[in-house]
N, C-alpha and C. Protein backbone atom coordinates (compact mmCIF):
# COMPACT_ATOMS: atom_id res chain seq x y z
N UNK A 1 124.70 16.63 97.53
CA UNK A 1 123.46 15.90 97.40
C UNK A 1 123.72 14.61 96.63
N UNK A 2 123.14 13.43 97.47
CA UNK A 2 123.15 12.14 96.57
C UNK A 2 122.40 11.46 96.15
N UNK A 3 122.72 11.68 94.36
CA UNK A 3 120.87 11.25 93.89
C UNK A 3 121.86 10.77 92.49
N UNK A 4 121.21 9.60 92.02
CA UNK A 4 121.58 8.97 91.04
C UNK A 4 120.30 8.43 90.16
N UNK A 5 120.18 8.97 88.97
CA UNK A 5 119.23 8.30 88.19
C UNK A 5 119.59 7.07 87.01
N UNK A 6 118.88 6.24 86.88
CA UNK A 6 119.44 5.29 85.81
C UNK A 6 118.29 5.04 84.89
N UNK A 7 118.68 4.72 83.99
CA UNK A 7 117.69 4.08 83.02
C UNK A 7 117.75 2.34 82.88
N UNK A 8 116.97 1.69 82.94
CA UNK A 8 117.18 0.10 81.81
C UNK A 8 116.70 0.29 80.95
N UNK A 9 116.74 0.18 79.80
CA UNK A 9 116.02 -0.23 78.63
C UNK A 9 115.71 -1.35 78.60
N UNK A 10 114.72 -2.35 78.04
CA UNK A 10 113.84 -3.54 77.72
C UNK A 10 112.72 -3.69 78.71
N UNK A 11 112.01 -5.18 78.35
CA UNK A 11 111.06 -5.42 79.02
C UNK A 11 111.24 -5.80 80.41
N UNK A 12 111.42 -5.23 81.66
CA UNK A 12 111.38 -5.38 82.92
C UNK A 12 110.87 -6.98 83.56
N UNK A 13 112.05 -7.46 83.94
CA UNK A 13 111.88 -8.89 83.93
C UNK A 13 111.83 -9.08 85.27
N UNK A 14 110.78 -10.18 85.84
CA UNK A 14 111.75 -10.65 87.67
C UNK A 14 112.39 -11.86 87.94
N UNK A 15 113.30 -12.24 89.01
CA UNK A 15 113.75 -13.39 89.08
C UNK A 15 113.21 -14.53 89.61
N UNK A 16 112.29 -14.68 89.99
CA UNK A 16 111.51 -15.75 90.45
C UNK A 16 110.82 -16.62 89.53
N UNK A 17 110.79 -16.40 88.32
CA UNK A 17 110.01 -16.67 87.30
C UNK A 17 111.18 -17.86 86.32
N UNK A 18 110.48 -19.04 86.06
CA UNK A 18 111.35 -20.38 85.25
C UNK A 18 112.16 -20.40 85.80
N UNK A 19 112.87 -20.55 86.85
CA UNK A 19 114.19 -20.77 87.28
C UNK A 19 114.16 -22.27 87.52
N UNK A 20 115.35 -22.96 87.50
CA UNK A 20 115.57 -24.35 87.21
C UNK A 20 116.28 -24.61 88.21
N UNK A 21 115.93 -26.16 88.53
CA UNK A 21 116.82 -26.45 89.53
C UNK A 21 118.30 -27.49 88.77
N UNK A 22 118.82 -27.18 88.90
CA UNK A 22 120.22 -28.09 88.00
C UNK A 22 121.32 -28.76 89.57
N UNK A 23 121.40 -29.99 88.72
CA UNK A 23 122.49 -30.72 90.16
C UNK A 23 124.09 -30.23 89.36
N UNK A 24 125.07 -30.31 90.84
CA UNK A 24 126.15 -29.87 90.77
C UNK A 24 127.00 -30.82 91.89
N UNK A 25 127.71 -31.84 91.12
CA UNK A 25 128.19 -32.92 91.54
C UNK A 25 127.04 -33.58 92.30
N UNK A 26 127.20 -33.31 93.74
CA UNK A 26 126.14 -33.97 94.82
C UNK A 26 124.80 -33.20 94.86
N UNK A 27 125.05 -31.90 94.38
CA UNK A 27 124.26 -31.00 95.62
C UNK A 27 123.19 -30.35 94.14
N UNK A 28 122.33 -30.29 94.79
CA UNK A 28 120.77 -29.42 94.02
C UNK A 28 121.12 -27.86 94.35
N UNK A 29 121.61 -27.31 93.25
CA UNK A 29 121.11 -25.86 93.02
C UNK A 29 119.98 -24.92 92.27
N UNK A 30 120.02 -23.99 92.09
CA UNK A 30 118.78 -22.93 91.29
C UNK A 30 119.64 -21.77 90.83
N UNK A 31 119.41 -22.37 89.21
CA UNK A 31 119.39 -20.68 88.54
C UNK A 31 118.35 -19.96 88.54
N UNK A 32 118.92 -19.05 87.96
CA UNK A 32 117.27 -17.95 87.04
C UNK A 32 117.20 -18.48 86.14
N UNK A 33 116.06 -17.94 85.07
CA UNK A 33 115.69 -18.55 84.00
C UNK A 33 116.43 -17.58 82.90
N UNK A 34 116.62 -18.11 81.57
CA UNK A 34 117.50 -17.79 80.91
C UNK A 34 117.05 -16.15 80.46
N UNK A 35 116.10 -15.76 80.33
CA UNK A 35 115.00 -14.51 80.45
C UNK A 35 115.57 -13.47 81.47
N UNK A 36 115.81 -13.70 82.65
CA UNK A 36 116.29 -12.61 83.58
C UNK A 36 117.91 -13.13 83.35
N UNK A 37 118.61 -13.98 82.94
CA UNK A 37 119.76 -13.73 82.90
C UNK A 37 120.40 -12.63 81.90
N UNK A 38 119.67 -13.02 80.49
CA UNK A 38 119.51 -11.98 79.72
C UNK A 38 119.39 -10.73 79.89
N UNK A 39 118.13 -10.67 80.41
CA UNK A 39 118.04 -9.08 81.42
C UNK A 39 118.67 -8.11 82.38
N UNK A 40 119.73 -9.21 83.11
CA UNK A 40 120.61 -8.53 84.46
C UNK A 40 121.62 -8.85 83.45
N UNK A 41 122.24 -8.91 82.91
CA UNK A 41 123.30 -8.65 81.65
C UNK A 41 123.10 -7.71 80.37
N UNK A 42 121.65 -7.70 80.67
CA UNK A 42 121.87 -5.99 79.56
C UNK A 42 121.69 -5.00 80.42
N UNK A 43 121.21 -4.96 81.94
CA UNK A 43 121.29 -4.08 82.07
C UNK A 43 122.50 -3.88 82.79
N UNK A 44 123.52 -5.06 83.04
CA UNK A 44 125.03 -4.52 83.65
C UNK A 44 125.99 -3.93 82.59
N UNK A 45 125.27 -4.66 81.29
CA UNK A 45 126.27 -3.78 80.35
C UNK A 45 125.66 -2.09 79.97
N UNK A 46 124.45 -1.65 80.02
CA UNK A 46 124.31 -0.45 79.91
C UNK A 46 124.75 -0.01 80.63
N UNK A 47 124.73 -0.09 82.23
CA UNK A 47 126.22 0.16 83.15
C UNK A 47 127.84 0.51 82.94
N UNK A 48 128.20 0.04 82.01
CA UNK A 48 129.34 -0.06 81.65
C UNK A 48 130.46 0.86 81.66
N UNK A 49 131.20 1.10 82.03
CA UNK A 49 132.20 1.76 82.11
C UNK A 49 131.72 3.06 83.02
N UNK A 50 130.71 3.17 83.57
CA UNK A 50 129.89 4.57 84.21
C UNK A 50 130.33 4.33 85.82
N UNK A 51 130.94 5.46 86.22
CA UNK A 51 131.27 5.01 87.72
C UNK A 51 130.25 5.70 88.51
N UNK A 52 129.13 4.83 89.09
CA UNK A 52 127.94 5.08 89.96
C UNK A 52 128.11 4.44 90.93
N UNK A 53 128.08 4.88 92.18
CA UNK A 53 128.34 4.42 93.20
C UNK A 53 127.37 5.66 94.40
N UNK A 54 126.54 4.89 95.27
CA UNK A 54 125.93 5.51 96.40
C UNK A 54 126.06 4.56 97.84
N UNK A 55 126.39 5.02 98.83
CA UNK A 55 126.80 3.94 99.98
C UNK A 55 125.87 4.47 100.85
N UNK A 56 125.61 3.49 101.69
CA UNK A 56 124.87 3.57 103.20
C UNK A 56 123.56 3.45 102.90
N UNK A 57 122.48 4.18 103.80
CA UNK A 57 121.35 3.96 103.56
C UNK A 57 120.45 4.51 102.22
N UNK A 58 119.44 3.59 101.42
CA UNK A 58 119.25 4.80 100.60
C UNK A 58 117.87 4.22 100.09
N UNK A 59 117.71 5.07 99.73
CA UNK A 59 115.96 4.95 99.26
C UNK A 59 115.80 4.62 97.66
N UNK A 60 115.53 3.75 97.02
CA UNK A 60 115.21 3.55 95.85
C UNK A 60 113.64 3.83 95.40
N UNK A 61 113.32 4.53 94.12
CA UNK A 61 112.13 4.85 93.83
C UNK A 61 112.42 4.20 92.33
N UNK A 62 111.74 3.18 91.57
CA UNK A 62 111.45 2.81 90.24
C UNK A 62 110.04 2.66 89.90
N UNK A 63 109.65 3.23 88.70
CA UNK A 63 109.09 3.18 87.68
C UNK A 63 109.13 2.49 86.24
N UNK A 64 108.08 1.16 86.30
CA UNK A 64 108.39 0.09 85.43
C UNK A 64 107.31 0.46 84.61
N UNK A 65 107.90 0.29 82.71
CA UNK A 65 107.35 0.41 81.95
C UNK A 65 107.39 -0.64 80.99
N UNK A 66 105.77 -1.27 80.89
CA UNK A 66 106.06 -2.58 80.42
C UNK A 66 105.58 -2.48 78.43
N UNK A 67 105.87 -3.42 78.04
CA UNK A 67 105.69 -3.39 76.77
C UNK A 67 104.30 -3.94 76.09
N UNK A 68 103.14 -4.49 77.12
CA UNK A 68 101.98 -4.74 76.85
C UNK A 68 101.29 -5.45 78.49
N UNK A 69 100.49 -6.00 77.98
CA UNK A 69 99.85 -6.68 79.51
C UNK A 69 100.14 -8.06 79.91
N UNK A 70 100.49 -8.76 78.59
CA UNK A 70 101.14 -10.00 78.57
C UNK A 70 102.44 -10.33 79.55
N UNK A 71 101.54 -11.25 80.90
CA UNK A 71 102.43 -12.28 81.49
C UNK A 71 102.68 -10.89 82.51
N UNK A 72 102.05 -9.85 82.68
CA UNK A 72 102.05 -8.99 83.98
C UNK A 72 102.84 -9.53 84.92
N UNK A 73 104.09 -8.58 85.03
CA UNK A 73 104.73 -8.92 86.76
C UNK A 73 103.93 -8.51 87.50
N UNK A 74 104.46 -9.19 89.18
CA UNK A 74 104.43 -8.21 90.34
C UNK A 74 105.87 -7.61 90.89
N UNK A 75 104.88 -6.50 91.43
CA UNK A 75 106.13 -5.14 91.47
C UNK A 75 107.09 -5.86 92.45
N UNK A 76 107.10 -6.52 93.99
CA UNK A 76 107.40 -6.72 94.22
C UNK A 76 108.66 -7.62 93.73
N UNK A 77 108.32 -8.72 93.02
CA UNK A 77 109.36 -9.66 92.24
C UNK A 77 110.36 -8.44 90.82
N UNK A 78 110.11 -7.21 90.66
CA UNK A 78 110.54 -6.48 89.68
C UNK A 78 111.45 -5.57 90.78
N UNK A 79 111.10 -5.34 91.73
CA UNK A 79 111.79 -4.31 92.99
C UNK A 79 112.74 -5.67 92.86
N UNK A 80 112.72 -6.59 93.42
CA UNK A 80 113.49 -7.70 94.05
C UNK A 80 115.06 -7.77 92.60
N UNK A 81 114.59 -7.71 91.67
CA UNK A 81 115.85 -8.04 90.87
C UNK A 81 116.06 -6.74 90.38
N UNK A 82 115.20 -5.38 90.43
CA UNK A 82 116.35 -4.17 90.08
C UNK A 82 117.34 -4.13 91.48
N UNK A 83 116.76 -4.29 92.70
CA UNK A 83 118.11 -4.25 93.70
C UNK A 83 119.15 -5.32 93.46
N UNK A 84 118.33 -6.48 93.11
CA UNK A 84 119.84 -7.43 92.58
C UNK A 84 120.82 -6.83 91.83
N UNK A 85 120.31 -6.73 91.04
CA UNK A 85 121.14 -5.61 89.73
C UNK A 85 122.28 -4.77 90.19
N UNK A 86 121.71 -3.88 90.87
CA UNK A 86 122.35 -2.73 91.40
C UNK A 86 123.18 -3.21 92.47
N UNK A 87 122.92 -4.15 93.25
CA UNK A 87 123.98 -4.38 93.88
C UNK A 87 125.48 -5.16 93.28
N UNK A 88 124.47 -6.18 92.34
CA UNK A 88 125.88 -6.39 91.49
C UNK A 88 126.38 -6.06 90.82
N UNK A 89 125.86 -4.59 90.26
CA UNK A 89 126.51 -3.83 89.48
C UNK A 89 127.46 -2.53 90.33
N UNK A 90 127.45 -2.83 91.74
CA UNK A 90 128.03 -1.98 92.96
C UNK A 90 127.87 -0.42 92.71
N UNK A 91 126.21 0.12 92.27
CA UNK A 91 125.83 1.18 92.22
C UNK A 91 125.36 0.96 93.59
N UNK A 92 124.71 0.56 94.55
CA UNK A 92 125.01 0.18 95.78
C UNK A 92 125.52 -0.79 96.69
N UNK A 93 126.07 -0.19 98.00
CA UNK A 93 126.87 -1.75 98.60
C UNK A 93 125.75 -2.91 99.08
N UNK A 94 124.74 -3.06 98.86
CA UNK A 94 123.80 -4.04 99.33
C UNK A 94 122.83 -3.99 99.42
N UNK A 95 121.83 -4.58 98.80
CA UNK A 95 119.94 -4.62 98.96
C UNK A 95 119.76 -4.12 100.28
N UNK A 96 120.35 -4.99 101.31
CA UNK A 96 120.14 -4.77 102.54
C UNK A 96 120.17 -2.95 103.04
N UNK A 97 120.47 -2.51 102.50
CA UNK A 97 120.72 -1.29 102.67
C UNK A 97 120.03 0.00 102.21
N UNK A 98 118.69 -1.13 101.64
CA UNK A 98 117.30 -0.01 101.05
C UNK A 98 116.27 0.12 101.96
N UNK A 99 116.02 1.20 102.20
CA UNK A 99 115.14 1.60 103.41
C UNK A 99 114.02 1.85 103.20
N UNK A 100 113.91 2.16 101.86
CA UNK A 100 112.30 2.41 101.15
C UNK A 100 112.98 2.28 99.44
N UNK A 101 111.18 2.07 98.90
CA UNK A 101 110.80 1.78 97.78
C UNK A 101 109.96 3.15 97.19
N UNK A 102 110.07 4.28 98.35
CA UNK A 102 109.40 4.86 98.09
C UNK A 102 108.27 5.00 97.36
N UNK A 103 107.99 5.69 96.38
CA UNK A 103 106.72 6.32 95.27
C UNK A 103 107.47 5.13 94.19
N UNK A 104 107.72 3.63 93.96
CA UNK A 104 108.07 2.56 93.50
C UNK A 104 106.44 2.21 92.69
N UNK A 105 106.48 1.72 91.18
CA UNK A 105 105.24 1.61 91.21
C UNK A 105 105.10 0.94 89.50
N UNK A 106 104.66 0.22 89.45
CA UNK A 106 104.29 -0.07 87.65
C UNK A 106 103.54 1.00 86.80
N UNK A 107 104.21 1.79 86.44
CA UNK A 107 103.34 3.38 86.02
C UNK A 107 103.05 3.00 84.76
N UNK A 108 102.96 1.78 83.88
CA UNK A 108 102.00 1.59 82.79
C UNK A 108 102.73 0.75 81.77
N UNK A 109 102.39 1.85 80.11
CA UNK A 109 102.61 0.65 78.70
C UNK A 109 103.53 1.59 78.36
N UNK A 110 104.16 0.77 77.44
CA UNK A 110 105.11 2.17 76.67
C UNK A 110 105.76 1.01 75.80
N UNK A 111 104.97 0.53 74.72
CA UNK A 111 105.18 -0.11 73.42
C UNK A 111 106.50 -0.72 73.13
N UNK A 112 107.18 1.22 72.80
CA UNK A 112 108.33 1.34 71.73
C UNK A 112 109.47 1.46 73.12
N UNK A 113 109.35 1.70 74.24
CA UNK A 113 109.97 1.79 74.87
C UNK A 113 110.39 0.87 76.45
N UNK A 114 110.23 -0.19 76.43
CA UNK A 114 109.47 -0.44 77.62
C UNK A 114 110.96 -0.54 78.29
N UNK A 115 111.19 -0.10 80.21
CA UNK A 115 112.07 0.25 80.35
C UNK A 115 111.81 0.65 81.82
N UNK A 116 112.55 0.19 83.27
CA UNK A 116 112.56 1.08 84.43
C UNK A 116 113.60 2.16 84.49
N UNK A 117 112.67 3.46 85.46
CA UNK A 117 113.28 4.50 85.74
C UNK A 117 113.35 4.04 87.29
N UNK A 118 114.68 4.44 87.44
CA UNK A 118 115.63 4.42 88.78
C UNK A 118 116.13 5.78 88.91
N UNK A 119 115.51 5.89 90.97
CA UNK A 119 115.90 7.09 91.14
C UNK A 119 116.42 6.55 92.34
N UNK A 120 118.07 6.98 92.91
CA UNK A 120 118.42 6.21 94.27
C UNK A 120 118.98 7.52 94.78
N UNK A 121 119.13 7.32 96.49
CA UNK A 121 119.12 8.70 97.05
C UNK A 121 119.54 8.40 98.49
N UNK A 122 120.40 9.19 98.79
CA UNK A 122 120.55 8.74 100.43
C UNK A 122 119.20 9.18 100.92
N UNK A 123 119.70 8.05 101.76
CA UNK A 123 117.83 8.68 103.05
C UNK A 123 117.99 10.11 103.46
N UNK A 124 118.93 10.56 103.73
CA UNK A 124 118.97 12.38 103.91
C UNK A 124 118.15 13.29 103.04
N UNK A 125 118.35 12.75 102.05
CA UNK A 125 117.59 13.32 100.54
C UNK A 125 116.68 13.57 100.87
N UNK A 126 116.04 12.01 100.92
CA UNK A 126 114.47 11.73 100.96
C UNK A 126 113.75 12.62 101.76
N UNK A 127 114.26 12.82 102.79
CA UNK A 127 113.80 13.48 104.03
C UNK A 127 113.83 14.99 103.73
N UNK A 128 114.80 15.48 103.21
CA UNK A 128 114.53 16.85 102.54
C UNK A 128 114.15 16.89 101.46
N UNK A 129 113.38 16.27 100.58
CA UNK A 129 112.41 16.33 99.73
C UNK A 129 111.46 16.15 100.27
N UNK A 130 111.16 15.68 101.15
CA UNK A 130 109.55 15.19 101.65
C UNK A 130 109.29 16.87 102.32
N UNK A 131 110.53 16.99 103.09
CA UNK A 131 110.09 18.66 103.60
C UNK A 131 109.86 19.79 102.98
N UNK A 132 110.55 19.76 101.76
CA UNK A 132 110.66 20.74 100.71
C UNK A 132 109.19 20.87 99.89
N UNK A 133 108.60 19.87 99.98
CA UNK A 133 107.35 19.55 98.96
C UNK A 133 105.87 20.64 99.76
């Protein structure tokens, strides 16, 4: 069975948000803003040394826990950079390769903790959990 859970710890950031456009010799590029760089670097280092790896198709389910109401994401832009994450952290081989978001959802406040739960799963899984239920 392939099921991998992860934790992030901090405030659940997305990438669409302040990103800058900076020139590079000729050409106009776009970072992120210094906020999600921060963010996809703590959570590649809580990663660290942990060998997680799931291939092929797979279903991601997260649960974002924010630290107040201030500056509210959308889930969508928060889905969008935990798959960044994970792909560059090669817990999977590619965004492209998420088939659902399943039961994915902003499940509330949590002060002292604020933090997404990641649950990733081959699509086989999914499908025998949905039957099992």
């Amino acid at each position: 069975m392939s099921v991998i859970d992860i934790v992030f710890k901090g405030r659940p950031i997305t990438k669409k948000n302040h990103g800058q456009i900076v020139k590079r010799g000729n050409k106009l590029g776009y970072i992120q803003s210094e906020a999600y760089r921060n963010y996809e670097d703590a959570c590649l280092w809580q990663l660290a040394g942990k060998k997680l790896h799931i291939s092929g198709i797979v279903v991601v389910e997260c649960k974002y826990y924010l630290p107040n109401k201030r500056s509210w994401p959308d889930l969508i832009g928060l889905l969008q950079a935990t798959s960044d994450i994970l792909t560059k952290a090669k817990v999977i081989d590619d965004d492209k390769w998420i088939c659902s978001y399943g039961d994915s959802c902003i499940a509330g406040i949590d002060k002292e903790n604020p933090r997404v739960e990641i649950r990733i799963m081959d699509r086989k899984n999914k499908v025998l959990e949905a039957l099992l239920k």
